[in-house]
Protein backbone atom coordinates (compact mmCIF):
# COMPACT_ATOMS: atom_id res chain seq x y z
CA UNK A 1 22.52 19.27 -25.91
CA UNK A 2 19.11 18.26 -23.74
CA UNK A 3 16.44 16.35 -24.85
CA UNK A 4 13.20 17.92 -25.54
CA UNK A 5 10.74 17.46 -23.08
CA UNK A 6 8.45 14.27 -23.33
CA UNK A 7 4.87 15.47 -22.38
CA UNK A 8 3.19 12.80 -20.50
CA UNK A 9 -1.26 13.69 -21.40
CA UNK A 10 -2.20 10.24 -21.44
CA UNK A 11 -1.61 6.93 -18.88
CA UNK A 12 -2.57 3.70 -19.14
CA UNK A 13 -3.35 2.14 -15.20
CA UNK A 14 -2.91 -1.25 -15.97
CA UNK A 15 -4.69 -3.67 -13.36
CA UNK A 16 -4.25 -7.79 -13.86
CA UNK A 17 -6.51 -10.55 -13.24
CA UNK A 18 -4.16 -12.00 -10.66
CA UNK A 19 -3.61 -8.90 -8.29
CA UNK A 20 -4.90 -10.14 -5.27
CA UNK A 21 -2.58 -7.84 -2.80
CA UNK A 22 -4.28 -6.09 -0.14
CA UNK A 23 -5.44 -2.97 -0.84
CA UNK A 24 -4.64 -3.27 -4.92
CA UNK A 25 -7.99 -1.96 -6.02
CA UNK A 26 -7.89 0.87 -3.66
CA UNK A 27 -4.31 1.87 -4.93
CA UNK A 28 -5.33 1.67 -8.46
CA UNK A 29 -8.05 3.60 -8.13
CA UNK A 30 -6.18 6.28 -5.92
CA UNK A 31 -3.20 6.73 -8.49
CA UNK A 32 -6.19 7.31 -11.52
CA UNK A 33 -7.42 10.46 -9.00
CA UNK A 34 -3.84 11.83 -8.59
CA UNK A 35 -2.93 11.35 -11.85
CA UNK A 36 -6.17 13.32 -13.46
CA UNK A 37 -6.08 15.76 -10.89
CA UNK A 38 -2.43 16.57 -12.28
CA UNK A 39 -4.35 17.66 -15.35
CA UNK A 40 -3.69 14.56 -17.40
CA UNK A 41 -5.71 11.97 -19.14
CA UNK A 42 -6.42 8.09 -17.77
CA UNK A 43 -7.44 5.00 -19.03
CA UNK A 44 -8.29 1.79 -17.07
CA UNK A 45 -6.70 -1.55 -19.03
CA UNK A 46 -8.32 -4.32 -16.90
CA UNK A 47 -9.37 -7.64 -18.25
CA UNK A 48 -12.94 -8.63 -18.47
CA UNK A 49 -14.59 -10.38 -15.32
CA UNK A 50 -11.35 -9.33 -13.59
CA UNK A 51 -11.89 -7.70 -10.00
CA UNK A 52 -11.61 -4.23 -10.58
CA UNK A 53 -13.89 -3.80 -13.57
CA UNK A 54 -16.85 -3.26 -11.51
CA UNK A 55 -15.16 -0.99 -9.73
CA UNK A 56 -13.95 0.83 -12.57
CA UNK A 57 -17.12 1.21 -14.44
CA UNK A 58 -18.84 2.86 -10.88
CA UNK A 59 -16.21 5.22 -11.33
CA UNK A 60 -16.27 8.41 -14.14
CA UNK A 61 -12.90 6.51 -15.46
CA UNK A 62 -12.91 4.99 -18.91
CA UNK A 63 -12.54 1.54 -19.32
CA UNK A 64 -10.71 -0.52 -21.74
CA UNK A 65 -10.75 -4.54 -21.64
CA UNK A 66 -7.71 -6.03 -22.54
CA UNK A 67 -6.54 -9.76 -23.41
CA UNK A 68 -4.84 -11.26 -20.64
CA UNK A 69 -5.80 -15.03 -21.70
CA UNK A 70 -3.93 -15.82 -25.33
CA UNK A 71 -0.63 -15.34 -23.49
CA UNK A 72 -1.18 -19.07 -21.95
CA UNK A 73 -2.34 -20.55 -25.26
CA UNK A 74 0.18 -22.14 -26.48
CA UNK A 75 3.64 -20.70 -28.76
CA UNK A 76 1.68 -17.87 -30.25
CA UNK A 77 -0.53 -17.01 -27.55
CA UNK A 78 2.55 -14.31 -25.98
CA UNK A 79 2.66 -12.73 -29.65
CA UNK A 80 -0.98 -12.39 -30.31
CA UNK A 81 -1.26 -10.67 -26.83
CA UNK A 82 1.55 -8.64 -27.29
CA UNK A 83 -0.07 -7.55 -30.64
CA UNK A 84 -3.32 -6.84 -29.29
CA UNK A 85 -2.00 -4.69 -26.27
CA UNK A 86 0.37 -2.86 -28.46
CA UNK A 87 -2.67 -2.23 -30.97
CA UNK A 88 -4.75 -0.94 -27.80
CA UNK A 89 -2.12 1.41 -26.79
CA UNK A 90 -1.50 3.18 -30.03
CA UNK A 91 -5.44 3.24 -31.14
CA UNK A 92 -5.68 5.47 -27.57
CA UNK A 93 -2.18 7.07 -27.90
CA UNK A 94 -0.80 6.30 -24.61
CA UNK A 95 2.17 8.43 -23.11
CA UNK A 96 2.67 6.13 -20.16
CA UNK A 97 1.84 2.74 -18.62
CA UNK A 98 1.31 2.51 -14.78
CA UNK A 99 1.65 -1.34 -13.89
CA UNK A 100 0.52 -2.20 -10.47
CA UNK A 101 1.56 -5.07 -10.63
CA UNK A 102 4.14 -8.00 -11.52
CA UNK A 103 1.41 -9.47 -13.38
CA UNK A 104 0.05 -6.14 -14.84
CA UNK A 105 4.14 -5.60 -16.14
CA UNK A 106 4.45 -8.84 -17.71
CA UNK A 107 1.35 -8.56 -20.09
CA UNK A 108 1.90 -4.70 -20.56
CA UNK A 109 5.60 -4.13 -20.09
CA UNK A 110 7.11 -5.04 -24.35
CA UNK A 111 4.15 -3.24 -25.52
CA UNK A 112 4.60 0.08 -23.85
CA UNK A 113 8.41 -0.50 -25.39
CA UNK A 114 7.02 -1.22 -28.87
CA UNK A 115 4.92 2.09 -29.10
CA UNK A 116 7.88 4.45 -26.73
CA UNK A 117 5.26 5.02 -24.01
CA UNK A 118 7.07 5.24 -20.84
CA UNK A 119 6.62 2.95 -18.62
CA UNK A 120 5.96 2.56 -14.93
CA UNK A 121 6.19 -0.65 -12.39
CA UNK A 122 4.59 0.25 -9.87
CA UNK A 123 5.95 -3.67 -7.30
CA UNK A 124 3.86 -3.44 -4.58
CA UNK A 125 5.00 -7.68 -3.68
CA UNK A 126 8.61 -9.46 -3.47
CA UNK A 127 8.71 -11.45 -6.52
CA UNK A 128 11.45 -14.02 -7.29
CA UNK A 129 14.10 -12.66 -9.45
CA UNK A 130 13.00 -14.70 -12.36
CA UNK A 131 9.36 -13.44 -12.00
CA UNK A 132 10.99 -9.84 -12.31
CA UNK A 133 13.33 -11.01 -15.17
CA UNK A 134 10.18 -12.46 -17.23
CA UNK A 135 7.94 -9.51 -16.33
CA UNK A 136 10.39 -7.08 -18.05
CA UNK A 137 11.11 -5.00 -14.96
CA UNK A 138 14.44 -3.94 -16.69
CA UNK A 139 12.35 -2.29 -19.30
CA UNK A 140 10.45 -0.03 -16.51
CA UNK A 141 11.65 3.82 -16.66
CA UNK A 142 10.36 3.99 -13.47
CA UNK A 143 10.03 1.19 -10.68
CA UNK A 144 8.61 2.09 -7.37
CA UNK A 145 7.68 0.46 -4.14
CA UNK A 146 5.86 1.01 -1.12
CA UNK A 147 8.59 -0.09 1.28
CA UNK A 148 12.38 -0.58 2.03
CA UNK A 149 11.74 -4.13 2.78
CA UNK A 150 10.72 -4.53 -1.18
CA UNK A 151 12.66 -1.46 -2.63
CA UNK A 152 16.25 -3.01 -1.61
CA UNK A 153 15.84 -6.32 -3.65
CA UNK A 154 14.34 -4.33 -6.33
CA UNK A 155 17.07 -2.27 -6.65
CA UNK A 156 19.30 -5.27 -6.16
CA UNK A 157 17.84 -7.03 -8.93
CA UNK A 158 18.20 -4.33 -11.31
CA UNK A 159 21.80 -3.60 -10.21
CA UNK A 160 22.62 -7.30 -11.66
CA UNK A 161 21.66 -6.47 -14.93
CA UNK A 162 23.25 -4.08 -17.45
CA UNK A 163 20.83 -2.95 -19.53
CA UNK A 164 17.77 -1.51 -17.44
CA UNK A 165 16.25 1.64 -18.02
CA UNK A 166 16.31 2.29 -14.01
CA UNK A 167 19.37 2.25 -12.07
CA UNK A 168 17.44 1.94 -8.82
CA UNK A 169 13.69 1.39 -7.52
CA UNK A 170 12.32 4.46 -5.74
CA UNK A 171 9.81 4.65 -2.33
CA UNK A 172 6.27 5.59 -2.71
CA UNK A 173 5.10 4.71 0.58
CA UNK A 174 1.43 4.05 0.98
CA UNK A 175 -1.38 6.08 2.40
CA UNK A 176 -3.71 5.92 5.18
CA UNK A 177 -7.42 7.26 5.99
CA UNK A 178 -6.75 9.84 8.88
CA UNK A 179 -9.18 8.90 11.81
CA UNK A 180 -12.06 11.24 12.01
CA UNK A 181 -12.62 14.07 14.52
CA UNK A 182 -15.15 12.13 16.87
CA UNK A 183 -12.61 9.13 17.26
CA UNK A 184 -11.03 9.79 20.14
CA UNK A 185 -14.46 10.60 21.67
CA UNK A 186 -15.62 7.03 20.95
CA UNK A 187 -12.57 5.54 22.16
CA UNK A 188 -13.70 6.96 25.62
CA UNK A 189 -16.84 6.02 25.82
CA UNK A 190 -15.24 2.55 24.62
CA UNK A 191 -13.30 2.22 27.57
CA UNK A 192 -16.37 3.68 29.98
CA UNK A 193 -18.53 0.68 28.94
CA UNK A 194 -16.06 -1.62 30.24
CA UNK A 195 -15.39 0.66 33.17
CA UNK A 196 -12.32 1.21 32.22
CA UNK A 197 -10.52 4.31 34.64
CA UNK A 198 -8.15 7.07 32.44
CA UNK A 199 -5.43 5.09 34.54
CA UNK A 200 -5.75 2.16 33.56
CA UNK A 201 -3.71 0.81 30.59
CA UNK A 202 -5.03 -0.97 27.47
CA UNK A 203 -2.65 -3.45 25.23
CA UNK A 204 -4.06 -3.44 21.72
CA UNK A 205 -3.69 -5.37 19.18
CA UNK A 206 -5.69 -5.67 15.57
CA UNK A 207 -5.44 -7.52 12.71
CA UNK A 208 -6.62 -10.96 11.68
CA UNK A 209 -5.71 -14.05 14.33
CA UNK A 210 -3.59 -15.97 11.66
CA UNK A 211 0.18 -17.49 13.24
CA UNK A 212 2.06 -14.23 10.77
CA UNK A 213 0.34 -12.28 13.17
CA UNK A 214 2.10 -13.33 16.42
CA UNK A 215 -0.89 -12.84 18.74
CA UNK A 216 0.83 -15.93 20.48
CA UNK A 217 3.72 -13.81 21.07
CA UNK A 218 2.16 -11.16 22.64
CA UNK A 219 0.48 -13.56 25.11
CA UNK A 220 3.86 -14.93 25.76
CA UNK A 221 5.01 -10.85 26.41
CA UNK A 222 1.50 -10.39 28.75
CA UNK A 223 2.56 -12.98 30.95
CA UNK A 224 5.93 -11.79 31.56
CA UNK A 225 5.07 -8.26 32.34
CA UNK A 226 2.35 -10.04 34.20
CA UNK A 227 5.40 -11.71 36.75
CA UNK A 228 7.01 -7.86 37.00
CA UNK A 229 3.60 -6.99 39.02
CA UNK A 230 1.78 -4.99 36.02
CA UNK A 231 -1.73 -6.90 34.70
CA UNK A 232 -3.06 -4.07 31.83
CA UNK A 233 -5.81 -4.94 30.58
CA UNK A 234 -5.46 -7.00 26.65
CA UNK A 235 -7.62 -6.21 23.74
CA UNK A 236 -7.16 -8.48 20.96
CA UNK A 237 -9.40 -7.44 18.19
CA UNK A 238 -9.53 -9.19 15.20
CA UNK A 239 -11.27 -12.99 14.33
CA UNK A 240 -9.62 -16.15 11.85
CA UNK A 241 -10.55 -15.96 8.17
CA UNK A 242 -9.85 -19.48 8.20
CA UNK A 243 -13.45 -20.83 9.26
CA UNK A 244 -11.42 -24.36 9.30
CA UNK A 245 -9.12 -23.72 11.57
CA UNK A 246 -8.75 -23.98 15.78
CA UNK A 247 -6.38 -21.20 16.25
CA UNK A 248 -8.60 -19.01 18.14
CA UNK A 249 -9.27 -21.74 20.55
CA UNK A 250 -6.00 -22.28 20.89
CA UNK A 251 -4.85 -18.49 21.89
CA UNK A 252 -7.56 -18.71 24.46
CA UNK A 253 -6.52 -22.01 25.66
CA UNK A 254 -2.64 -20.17 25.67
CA UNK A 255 -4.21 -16.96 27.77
CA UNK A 256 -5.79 -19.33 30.52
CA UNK A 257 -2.90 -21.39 30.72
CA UNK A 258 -0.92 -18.58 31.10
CA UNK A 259 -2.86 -17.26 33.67
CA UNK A 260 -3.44 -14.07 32.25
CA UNK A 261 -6.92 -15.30 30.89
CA UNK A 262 -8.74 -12.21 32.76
CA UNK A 263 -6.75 -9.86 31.45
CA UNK A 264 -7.81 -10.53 28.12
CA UNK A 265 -10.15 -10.31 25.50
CA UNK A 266 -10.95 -11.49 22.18
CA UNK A 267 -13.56 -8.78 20.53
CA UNK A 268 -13.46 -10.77 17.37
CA UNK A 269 -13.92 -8.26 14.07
CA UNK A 270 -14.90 -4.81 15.00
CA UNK A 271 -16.01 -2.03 12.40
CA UNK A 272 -14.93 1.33 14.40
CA UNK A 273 -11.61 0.60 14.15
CA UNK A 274 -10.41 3.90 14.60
CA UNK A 275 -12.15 4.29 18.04
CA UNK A 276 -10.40 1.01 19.06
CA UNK A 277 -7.23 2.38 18.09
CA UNK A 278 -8.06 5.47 20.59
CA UNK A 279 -9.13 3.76 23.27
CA UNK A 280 -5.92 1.64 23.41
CA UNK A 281 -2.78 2.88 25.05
CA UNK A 282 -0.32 0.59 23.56
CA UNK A 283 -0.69 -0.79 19.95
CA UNK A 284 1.25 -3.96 19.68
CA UNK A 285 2.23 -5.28 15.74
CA UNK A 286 3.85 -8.91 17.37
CA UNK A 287 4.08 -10.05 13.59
CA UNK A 288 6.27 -12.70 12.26
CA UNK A 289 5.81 -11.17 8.91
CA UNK A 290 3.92 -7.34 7.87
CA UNK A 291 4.59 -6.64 4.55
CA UNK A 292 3.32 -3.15 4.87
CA UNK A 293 2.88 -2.22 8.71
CA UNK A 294 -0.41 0.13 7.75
CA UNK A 295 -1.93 -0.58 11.03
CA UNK A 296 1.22 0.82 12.68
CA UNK A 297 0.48 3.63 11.21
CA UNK A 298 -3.18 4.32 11.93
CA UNK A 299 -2.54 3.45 15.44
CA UNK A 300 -0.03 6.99 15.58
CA UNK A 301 -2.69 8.74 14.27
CA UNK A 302 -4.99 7.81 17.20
CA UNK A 303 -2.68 9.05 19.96
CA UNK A 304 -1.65 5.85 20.34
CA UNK A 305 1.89 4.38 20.95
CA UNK A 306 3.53 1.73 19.21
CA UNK A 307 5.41 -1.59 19.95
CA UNK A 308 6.05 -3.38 16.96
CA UNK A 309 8.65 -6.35 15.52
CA UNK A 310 11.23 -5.74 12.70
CA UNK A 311 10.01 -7.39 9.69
CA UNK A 312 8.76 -6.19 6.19
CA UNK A 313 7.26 -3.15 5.95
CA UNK A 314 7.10 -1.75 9.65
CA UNK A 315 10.93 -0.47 10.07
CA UNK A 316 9.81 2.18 7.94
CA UNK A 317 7.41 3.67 10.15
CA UNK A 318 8.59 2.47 13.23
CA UNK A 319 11.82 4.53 14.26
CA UNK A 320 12.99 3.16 17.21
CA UNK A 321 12.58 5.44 19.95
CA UNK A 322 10.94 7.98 17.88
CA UNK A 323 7.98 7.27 16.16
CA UNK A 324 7.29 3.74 18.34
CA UNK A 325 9.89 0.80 19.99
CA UNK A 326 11.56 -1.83 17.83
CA UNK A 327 12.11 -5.45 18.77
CA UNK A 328 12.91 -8.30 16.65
CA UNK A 329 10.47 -10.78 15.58
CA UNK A 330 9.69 -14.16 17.37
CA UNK A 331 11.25 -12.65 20.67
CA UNK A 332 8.68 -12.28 23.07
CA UNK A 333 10.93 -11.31 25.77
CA UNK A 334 12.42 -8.25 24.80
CA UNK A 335 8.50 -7.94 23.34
CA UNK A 336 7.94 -7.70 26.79
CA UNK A 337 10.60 -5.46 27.88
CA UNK A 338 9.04 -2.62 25.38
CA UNK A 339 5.62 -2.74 26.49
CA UNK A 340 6.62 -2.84 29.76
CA UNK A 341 8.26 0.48 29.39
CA UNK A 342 6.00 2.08 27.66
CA UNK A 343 3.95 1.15 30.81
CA UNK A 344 5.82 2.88 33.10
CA UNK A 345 7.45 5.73 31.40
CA UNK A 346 5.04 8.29 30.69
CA UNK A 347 7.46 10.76 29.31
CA UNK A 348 8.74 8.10 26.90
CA UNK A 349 5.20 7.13 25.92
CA UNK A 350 4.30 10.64 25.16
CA UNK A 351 7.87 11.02 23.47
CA UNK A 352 6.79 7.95 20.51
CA UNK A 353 3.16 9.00 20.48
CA UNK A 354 4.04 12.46 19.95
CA UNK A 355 6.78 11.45 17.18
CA UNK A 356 4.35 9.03 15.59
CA UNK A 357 1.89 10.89 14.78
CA UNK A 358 4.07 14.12 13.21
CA UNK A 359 5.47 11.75 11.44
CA UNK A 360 2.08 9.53 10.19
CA UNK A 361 0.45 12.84 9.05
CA UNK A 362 3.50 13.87 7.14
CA UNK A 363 4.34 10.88 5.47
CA UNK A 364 1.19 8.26 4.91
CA UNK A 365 -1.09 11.65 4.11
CA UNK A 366 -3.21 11.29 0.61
CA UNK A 367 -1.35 14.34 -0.03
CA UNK A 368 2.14 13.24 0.39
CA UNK A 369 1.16 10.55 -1.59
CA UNK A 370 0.12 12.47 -4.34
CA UNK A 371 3.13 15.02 -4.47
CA UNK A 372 5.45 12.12 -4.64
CA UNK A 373 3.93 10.33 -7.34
CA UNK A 374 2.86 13.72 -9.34
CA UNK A 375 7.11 14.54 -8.81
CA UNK A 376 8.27 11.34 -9.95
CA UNK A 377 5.87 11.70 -13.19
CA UNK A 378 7.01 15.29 -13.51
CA UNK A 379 10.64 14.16 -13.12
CA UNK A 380 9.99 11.23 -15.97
CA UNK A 381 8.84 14.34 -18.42
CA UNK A 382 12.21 16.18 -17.82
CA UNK A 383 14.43 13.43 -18.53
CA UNK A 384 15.89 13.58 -21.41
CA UNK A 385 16.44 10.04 -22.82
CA UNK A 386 14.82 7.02 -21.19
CA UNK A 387 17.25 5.79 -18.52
CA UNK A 388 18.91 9.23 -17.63
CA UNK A 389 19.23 9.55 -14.22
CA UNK A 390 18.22 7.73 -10.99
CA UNK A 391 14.73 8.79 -9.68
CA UNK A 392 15.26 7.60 -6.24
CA UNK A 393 14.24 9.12 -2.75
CA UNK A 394 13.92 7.71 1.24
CA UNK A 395 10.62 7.36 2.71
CA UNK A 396 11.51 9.97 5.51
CA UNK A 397 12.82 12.49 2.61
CA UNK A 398 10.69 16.03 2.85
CA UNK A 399 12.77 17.74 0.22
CA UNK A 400 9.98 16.49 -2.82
CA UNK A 401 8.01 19.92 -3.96
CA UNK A 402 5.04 20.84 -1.69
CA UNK A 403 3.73 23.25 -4.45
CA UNK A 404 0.90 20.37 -5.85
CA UNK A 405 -0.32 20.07 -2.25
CA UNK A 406 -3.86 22.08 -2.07
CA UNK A 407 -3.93 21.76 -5.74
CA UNK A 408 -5.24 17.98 -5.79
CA UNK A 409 -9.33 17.27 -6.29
CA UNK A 410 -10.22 13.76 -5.91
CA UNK A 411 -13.97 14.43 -6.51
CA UNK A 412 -14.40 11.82 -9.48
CA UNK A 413 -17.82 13.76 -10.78
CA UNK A 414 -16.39 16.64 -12.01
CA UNK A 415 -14.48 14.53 -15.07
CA UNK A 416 -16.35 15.03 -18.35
CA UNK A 417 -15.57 11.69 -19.78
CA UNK A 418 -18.16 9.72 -18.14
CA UNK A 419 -17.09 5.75 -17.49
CA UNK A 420 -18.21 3.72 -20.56
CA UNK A 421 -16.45 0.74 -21.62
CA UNK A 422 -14.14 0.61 -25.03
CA UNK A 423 -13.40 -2.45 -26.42
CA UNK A 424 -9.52 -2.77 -27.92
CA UNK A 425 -8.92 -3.78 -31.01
CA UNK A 426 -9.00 -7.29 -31.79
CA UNK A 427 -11.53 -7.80 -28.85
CA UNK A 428 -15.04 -7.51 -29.76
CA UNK A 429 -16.88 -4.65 -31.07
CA UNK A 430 -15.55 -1.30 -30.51
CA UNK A 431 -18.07 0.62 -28.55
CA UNK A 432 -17.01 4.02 -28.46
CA UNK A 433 -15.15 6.37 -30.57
CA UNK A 434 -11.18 6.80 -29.38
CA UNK A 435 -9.96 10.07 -27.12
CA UNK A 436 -9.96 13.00 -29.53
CA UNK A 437 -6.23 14.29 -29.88
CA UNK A 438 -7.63 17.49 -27.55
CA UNK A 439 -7.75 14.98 -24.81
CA UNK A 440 -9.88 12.31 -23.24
CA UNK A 441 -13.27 13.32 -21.74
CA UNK A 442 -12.99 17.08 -23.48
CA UNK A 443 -16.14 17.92 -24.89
């Protein structure tokens, strides 16, 4: 016999003190819009002081503090937070909780259990197995990740245990801001302010000059190519976050010794990125590590091709041969070898840039990101019993439903339920009445 439908009205984004990964507030707050533009109800449960309440309360989203602090104090700290988050859940009858975190899971994860809401980990990290274990990732109905490189030992971990409500963690790649119309018109006059010819080639790279980043590398690559007979001209944009540290001096020192120092420059940080991107020719992602491999991505949507290592996140959007070339990491001779074809193979340059972008604008779109998460929700209301079935897709897979693509608004002001802060039980002074059972923010 099936299982009646669980309607999902109501979700919980949870967002933890200790989520410092790139891009985490962003996320969060991208999820809420997809999520109410689906037509259902959110809820912000963010500790006090913690770094996306003042985002949260410039936003028309509700707000609800939570206790993220008695869980260190001592043997009943865990049970007193558990208690309080369980009586916050119920009080604002919660159908779901979105983690976004390990951290956001482990505070949030027995709760959801203890009042049936499903519950979503949403692992955007590799944590150690006995992170996971003490999170209560087993207890997730649904665990997603924005790339291979974290989905397999996910999926690994929860194919270990016997008891998980998941079989398998499922993709939901990122998303990137598409580059604005005028872009490629400020990449020109880019390049025409350092006189700069249509014919002559530029080799980007962006990011911040940490070691991860392999900007050492790709001087080792430039001054290989540079012994073939080709000098392009080197753009490394990008300055040290580590005010402390010499490693900027010692790339330059590396250029000059090299002997490729007039082929390069360092432009330090740069605001336009996306007319940087445009006026480049060959985007090169040398890292030693790239959890995600965003920039990758926002170099296909500026026309531009791609050279980039295999590590972390970047396999996924770097097909070799199709969307960009592939080398391994730490090998800056066959580093080399790709950029230098690139360089003199027009038809294969055009044949990546072409298959980049296509694939960039299908993929890492706002909308593709919002008709995979709306069809993994939709999916969790159609399954019968928690733990039926195996919501699991590839990053490349164009089979999910286009039918919520149009539909999506993402224009915050036009949700009734105005951002005011509500205090949990157990927590201070309640400050506002609880969402009516017609819905939060209905009149």
């Amino acid at each position: 016999m099936r299982a009646r439908k669980r309607m999902i009205k109501r979700v919980a984004i949870v967002h933890h003190r200790g989520d410092q990964i790139r891009q985490s507030e962003r996320s969060a707050l991208h999820v809420a819009d997809v999520i109410r533009a689906s037509g259902r109800d959110v809820l912000f449960f963010t500790p006090p002081g913690g770094p996306m309440e003042d985002i949260v309360r410039q936003s028309s989203f509700a707000l609800v503090p939570i206790d993220d602090q008695s869980r260190e104090k001592g043997l009943w700290g865990g049970p007193i937070a558990t208690s309080r988050a369980f009586i916050s859940l119920k009080r604002y009858s919660i159908d779901l909780v979105h983690c976004m975190s390990v951290q956001a899971l482990r505070h949030m994860a027995r709760p959801a259990r203890l009042c049936h809401a499903r519950l979503v980990a949403h692992i955007q990290s590799v944590p150690a197995d006995k992170e996971l274990h003490r999170s209560g990732c087993g207890m997730a109905d649904l665990v997603i990740a924005p790339t291979e490189a974290i989905r397999s030992p996910l999926t690994a971990y929860l194919n270990q245990r016997k008891r998980n409500r998941a079989a398998a963690a499922s993709l939901l790649p990122l998303f990137v801001d598409f580059p604005d119309d005028d872009a490629p018109k400020r990449g020109k006059q880019l390049r025409a302010s350092h006189h700069l010819s249509p014919d002559e080639a530029v080799v980007g790279m962006w990011g911040p000059l940490i070691p991860r980043m392999g900007a050492d590398l790709l001087l080792e690559a430039v001054e290989l190519i540079a012994r073939r007979g080709l000098r392009p001209k080197v753009w490394i944009v990008g300055d040290d976050p580590d005010t402390d540290s010499n490693h900027l001096n010692e790339l330059r020192d590396q250029a000059r010794s090299l002997g490729i120092g007039d082929q390069v420059r360092f432009w330090g940080a740069q605001d336009d990125k996306s007319a940087f991107l445009s006026a480049m020719d060959i985007m090169v992602v040398p890292a030693r590590l790239e959890p995600y491999g965003l920039i990758a991505v926002e170099a296909m949507l500026g026309h531009t091709a791609v050279v980039a290592t295999d590590t972390g996140g970047l396999p996924d959007c770097v097909r070799n041969g199709e969307t960009g070339l592939l080398v391994p990491p730490v090998a800056p001779d066959l580093l080399s070898d790709a950029v230098f074809r690139l360089l003199v193979d027009m038809d294969a340059r055009q044949q990546v840039v072409q298959g980049g972008e296509q694939f960039a604008r299908a993929v890492y779109s706002q909308n593709s990101f919002a008709d995979r998460l709306i069809g993994y929700y939709d999916r969790l209301e159609n399954r019968g019993s928690a733990g039926e079935g195996v919501l699991e897709e590839s990053v490349a897979d164009e089979s999910h439903s286009k039918a919520m693509l149009g539909k999506m608004d993402f224009d915050r002001t036009k949700e009734p339920f105005q951002n005011r802060a509500v205090a949990p039980v157990g927590i201070g002074a309640v400050n506002a009445d609880p969402p009516s059972e017609e819905g939060v923010g209905k009149p």
